[in-house]
C-alpha atoms as a PDB file:
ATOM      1  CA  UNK A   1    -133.502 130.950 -74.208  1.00  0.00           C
ATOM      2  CA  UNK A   2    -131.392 127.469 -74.704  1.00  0.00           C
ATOM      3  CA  UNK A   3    -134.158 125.653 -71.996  1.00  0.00           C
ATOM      4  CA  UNK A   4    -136.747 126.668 -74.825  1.00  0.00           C
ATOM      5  CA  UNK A   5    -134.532 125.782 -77.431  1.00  0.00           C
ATOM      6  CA  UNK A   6    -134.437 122.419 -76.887  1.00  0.00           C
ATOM      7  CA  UNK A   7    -138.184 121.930 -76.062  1.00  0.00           C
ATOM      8  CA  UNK A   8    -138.809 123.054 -79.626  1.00  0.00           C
ATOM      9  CA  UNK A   9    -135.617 122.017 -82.093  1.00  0.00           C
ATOM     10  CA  UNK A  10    -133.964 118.533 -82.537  1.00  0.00           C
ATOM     11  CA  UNK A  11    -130.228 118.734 -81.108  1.00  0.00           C
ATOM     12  CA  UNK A  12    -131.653 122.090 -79.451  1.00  0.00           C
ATOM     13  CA  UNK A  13    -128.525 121.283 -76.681  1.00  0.00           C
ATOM     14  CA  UNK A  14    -125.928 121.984 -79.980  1.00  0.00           C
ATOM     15  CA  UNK A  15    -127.010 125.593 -80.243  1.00  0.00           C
ATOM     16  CA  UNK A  16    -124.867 128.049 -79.005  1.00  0.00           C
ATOM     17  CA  UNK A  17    -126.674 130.766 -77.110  1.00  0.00           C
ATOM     18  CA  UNK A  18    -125.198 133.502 -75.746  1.00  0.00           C
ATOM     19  CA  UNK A  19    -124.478 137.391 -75.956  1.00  0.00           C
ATOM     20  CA  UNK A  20    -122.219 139.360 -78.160  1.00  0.00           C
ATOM     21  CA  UNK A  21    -119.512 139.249 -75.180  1.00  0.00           C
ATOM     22  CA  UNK A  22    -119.965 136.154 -73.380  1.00  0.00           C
ATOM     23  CA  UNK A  23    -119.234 134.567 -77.127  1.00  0.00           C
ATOM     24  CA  UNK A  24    -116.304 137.041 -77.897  1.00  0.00           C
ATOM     25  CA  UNK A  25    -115.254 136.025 -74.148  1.00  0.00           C
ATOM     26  CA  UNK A  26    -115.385 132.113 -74.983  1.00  0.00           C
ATOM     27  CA  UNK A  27    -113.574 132.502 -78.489  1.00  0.00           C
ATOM     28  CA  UNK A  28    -110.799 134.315 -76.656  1.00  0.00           C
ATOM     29  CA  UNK A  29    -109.827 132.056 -74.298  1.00  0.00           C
ATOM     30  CA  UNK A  30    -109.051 129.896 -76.594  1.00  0.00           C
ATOM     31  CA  UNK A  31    -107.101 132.182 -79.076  1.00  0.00           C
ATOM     32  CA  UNK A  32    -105.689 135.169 -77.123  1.00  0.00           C
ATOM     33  CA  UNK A  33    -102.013 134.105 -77.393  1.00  0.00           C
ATOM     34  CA  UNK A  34    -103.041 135.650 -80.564  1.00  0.00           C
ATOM     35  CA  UNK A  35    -103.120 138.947 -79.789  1.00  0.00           C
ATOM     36  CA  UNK A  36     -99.977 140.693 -78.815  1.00  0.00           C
ATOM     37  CA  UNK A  37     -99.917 141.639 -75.031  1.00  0.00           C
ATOM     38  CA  UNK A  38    -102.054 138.644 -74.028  1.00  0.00           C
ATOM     39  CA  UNK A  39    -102.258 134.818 -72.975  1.00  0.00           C
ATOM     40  CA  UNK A  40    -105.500 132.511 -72.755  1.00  0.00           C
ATOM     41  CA  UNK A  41    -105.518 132.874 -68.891  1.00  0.00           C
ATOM     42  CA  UNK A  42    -106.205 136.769 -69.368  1.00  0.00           C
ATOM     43  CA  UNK A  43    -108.390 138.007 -66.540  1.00  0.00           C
ATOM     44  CA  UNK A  44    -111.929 140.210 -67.507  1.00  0.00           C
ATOM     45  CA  UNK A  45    -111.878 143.046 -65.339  1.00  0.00           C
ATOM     46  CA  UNK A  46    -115.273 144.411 -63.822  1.00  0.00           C
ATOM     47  CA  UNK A  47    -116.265 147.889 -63.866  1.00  0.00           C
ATOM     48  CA  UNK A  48    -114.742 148.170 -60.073  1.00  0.00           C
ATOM     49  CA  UNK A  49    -112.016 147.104 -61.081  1.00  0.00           C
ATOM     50  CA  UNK A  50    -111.239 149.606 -64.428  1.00  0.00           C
ATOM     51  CA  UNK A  51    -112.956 152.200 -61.867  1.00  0.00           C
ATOM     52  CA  UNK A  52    -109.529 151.891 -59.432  1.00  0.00           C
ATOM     53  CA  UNK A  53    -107.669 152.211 -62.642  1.00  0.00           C
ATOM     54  CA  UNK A  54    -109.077 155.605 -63.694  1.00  0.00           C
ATOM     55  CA  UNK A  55    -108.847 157.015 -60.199  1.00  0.00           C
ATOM     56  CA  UNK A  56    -105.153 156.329 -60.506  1.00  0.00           C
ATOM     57  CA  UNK A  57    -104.763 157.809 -64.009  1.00  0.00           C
ATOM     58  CA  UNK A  58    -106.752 160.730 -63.309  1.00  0.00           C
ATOM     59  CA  UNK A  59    -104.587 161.262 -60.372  1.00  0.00           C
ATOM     60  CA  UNK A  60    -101.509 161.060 -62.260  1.00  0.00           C
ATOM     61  CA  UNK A  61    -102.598 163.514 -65.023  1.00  0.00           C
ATOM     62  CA  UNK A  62    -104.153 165.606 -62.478  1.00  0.00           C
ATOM     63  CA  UNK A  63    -107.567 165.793 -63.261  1.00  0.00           C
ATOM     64  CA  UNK A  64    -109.940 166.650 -61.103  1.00  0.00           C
ATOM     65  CA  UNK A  65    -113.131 167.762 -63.117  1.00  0.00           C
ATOM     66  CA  UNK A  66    -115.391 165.676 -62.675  1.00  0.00           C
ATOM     67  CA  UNK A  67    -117.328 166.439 -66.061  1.00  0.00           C
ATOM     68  CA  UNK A  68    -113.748 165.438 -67.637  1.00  0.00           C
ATOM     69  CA  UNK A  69    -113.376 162.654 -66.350  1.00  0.00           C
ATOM     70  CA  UNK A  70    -116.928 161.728 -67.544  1.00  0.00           C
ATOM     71  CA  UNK A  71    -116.231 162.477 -70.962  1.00  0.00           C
ATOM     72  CA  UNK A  72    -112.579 160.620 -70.603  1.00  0.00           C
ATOM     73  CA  UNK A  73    -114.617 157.718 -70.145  1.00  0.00           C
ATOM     74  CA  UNK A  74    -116.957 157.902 -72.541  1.00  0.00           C
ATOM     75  CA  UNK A  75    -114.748 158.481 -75.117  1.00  0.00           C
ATOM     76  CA  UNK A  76    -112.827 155.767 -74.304  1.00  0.00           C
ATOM     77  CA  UNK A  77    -115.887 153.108 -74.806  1.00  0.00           C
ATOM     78  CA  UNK A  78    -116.427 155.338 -78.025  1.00  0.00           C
ATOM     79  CA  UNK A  79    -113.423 154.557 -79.291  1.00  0.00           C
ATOM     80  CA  UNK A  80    -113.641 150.528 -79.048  1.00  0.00           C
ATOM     81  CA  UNK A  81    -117.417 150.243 -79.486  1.00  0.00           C
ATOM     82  CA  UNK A  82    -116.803 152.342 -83.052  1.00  0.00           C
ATOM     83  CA  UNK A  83    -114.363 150.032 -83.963  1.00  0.00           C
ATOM     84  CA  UNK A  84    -112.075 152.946 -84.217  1.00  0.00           C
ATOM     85  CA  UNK A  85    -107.894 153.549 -83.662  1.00  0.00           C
ATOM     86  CA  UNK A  86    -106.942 156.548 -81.125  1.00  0.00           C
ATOM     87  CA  UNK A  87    -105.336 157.993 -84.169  1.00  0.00           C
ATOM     88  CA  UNK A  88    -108.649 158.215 -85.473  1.00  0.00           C
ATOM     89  CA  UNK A  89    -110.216 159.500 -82.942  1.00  0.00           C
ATOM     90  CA  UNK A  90    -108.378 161.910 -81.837  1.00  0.00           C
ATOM     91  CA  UNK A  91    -107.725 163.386 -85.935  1.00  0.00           C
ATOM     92  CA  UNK A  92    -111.766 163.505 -85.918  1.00  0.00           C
ATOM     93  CA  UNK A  93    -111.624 165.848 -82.369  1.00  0.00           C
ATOM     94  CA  UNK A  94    -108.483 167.526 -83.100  1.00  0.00           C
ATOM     95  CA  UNK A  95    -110.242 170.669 -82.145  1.00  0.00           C
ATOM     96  CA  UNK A  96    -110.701 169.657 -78.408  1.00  0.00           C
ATOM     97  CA  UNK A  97    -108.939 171.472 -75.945  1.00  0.00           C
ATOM     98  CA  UNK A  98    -108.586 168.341 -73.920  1.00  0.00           C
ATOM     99  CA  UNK A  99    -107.589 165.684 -76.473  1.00  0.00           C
ATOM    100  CA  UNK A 100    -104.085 165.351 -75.606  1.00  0.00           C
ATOM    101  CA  UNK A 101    -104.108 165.075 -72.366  1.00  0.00           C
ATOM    102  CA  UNK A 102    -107.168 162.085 -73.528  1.00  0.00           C
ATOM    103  CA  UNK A 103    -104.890 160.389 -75.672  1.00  0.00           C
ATOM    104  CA  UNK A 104    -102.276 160.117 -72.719  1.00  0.00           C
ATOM    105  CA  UNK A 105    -105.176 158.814 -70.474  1.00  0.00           C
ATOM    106  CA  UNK A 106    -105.894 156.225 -73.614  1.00  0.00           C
ATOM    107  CA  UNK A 107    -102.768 154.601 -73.873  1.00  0.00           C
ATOM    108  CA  UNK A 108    -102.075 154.978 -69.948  1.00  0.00           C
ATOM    109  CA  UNK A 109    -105.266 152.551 -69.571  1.00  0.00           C
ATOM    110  CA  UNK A 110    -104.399 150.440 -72.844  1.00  0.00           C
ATOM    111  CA  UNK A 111    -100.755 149.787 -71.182  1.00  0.00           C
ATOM    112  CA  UNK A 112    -102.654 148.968 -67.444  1.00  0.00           C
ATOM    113  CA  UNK A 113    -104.815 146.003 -68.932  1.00  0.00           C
ATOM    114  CA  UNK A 114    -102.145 144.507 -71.052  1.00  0.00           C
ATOM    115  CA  UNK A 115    -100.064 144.230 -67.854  1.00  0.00           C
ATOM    116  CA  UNK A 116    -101.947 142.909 -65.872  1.00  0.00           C
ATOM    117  CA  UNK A 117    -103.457 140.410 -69.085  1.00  0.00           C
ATOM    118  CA  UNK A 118    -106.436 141.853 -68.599  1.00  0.00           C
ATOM    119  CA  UNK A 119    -109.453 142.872 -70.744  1.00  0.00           C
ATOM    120  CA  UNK A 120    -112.132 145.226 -70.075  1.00  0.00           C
ATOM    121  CA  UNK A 121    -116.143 144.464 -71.370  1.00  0.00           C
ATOM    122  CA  UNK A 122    -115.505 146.888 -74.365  1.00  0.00           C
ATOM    123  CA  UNK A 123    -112.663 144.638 -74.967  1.00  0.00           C
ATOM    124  CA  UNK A 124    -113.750 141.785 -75.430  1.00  0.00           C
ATOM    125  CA  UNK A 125    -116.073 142.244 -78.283  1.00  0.00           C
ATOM    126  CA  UNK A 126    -112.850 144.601 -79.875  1.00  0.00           C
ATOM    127  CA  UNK A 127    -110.549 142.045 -79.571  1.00  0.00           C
ATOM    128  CA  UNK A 128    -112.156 139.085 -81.295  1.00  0.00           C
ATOM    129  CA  UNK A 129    -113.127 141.074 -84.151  1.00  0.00           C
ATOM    130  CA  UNK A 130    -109.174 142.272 -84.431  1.00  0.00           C
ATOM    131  CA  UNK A 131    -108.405 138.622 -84.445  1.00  0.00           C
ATOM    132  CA  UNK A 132    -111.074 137.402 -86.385  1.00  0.00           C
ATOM    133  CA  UNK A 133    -109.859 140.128 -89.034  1.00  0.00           C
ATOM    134  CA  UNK A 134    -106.156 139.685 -88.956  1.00  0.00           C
ATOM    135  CA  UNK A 135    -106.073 136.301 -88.751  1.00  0.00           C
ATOM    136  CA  UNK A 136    -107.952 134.227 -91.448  1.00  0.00           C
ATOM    137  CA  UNK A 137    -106.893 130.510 -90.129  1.00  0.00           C
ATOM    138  CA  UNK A 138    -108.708 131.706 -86.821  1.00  0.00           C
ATOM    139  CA  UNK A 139    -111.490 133.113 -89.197  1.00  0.00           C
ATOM    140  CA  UNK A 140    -112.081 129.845 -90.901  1.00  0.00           C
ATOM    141  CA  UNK A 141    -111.674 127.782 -87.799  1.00  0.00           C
ATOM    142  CA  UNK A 142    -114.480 129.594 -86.102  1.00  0.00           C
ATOM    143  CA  UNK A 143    -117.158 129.836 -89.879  1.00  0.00           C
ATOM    144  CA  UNK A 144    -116.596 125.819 -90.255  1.00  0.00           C
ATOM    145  CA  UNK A 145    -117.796 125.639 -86.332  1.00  0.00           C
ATOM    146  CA  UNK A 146    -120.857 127.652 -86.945  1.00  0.00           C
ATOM    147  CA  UNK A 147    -122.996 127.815 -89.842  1.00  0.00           C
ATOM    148  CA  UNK A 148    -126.043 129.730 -89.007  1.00  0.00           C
ATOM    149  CA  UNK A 149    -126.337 132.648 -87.065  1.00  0.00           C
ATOM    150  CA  UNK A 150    -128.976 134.489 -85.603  1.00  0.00           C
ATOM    151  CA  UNK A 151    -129.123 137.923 -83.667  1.00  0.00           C
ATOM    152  CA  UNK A 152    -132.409 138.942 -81.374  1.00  0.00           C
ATOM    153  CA  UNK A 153    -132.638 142.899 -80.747  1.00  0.00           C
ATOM    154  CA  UNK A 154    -130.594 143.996 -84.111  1.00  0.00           C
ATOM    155  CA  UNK A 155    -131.723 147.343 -83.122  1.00  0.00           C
ATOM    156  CA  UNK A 156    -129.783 147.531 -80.555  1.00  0.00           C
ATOM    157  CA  UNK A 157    -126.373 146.743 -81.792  1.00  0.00           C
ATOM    158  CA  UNK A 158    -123.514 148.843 -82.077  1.00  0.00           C
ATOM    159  CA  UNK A 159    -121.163 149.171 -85.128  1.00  0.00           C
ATOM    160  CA  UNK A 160    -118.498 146.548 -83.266  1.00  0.00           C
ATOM    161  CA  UNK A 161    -120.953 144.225 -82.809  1.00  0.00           C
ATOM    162  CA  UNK A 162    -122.214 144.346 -86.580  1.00  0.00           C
ATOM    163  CA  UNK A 163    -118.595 144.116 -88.337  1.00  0.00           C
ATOM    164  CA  UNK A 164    -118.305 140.549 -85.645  1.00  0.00           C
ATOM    165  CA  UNK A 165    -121.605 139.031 -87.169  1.00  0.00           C
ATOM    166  CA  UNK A 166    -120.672 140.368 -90.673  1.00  0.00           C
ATOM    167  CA  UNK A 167    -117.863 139.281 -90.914  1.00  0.00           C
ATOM    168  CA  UNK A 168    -118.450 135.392 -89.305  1.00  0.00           C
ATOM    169  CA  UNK A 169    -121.251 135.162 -91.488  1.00  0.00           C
ATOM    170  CA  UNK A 170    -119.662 136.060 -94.767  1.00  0.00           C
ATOM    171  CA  UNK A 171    -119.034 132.903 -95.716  1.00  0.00           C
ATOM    172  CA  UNK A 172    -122.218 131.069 -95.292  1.00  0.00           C
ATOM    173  CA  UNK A 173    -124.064 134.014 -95.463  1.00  0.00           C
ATOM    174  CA  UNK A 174    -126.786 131.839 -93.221  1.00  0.00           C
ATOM    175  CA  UNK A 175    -127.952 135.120 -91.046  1.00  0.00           C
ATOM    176  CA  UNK A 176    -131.520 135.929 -89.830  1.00  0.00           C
ATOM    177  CA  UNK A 177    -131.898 139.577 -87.586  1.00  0.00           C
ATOM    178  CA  UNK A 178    -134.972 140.305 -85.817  1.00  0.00           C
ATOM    179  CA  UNK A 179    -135.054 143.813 -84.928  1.00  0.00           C
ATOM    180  CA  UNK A 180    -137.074 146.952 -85.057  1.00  0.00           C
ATOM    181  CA  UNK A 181    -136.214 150.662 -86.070  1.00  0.00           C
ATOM    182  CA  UNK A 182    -138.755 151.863 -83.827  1.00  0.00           C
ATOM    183  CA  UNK A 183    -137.488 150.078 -80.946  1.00  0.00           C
ATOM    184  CA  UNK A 184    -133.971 151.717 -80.782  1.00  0.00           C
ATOM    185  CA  UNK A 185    -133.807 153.274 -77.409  1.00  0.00           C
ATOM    186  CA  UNK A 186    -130.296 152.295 -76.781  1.00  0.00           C
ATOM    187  CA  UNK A 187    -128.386 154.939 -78.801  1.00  0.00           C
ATOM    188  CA  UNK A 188    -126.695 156.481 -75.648  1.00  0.00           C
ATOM    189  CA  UNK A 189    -124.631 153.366 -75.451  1.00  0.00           C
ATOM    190  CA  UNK A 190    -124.033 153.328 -78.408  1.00  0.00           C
ATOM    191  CA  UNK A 191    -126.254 151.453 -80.426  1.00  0.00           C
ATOM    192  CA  UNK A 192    -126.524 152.194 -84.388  1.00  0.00           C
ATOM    193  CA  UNK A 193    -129.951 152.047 -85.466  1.00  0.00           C
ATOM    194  CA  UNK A 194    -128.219 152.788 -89.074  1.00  0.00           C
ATOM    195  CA  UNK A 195    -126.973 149.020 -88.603  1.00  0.00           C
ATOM    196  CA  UNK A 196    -130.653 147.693 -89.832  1.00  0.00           C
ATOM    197  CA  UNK A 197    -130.454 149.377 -93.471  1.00  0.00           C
ATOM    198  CA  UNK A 198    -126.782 148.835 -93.589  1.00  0.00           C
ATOM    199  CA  UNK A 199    -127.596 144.956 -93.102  1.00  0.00           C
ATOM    200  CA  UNK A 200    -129.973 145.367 -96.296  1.00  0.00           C
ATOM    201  CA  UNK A 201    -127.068 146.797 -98.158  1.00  0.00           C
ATOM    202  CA  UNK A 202    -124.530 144.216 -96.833  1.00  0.00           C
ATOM    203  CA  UNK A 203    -126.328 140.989 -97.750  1.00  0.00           C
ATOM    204  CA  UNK A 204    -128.962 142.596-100.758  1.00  0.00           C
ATOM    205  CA  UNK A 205    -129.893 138.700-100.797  1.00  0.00           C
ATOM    206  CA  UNK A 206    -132.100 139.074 -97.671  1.00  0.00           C
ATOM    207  CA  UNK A 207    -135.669 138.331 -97.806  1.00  0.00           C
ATOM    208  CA  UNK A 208    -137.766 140.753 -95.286  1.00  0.00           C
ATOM    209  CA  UNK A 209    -140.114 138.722 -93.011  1.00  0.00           C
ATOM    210  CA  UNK A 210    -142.823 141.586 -90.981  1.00  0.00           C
END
């Protein structure tokens, strides 16, 4: 994408190109010390890696189901990739027979990354937008470094990933999405198709190109 970037734009080489993480990723290292728990050198742990920490957390809670443990996991992603709080979450599925022993599994994780300074993928994305939200310095910093923005596959975006672009772009407002409602196939992971008409809603400026 960059390599035909530059065939095709003057200063091509000055765009940044990259996904929603990789970015988040490269922001963070240079703010982290930020975010309370964590330093610049913090360490991105692979799914191996957060895989050894569940076995051990399931083994302390004694959980052996493996359906449970499926759910534990996908809850957990839930949570960060809805830009939601535990509290939240676990108000909304109160009625869940499991959800307490969930929430301990939650903040057992939660307290595993921060000691080892360590971010998961989900992460990432969860944690710049907390900074970028909190902190309006760090805000402006990053909107006076980039004034246009563009995002390929809209579709396919989850609600994290919309509040990041929403809220860099706010200030320019500069933002063109290419997407399509009938290409959503990603909803299993989480993606919002409901992000394309919220975008509409969120910037009532935008001109539709089809």
């Amino acid at each position: 994408m960059k390599d035909r970037i530059c065939k095709v734009a003057p200063n091509g080489d000055m765009v940044t190109v990259s996904t929603f993480h990789s970015f988040c990723a490269r922001m963070l290292r240079t703010y982290a010390s930020f975010i309370q728990g964590y330093k610049e050198n913090f360490t991105i742990f692979s799914d191996t890696d957060t895989s050894k920490i569940f076995k051990d957390i399931f083994k302390q809670l004694n959980i052996d189901d493996e359906t449970t443990k499926c759910n534990f996991k996908h809850n957990l992603s839930t949570i960060k990739n809805e830009n939601m709080t535990l509290n939240e979450f676990v108000k909304i599925y109160s009625y869940d027979k499991d959800i307490d022993v969930f929430a301990k599994f939650f903040t057992m994780y939660e307290d595993e990354l921060k000691k080892n300074n360590a971010m998961d993928f989900d992460d990432l994305l969860i944690n710049f937008y907390k900074l970028i939200s909190t902190n309006q310095e760090i805000l402006d910093s990053i909107q006076n470094k980039f004034t246009y923005f563009s995002v390929d596959e809209f579709q396919d975006t989850n609600r994290l990933q919309y509040d990041i672009v929403k809220l860099l772009a706010s200030k320019t407002r500069n933002i063109l999405i290419v997407g399509d409602e009938d290409q959503s196939i990603y909803g299993w992971r989480g993606a919002n198709i409901e992000n394309i008409f919220n975008f509409q809603r969120d910037f009532p400026e935008v001109k539709v190109l089809k």
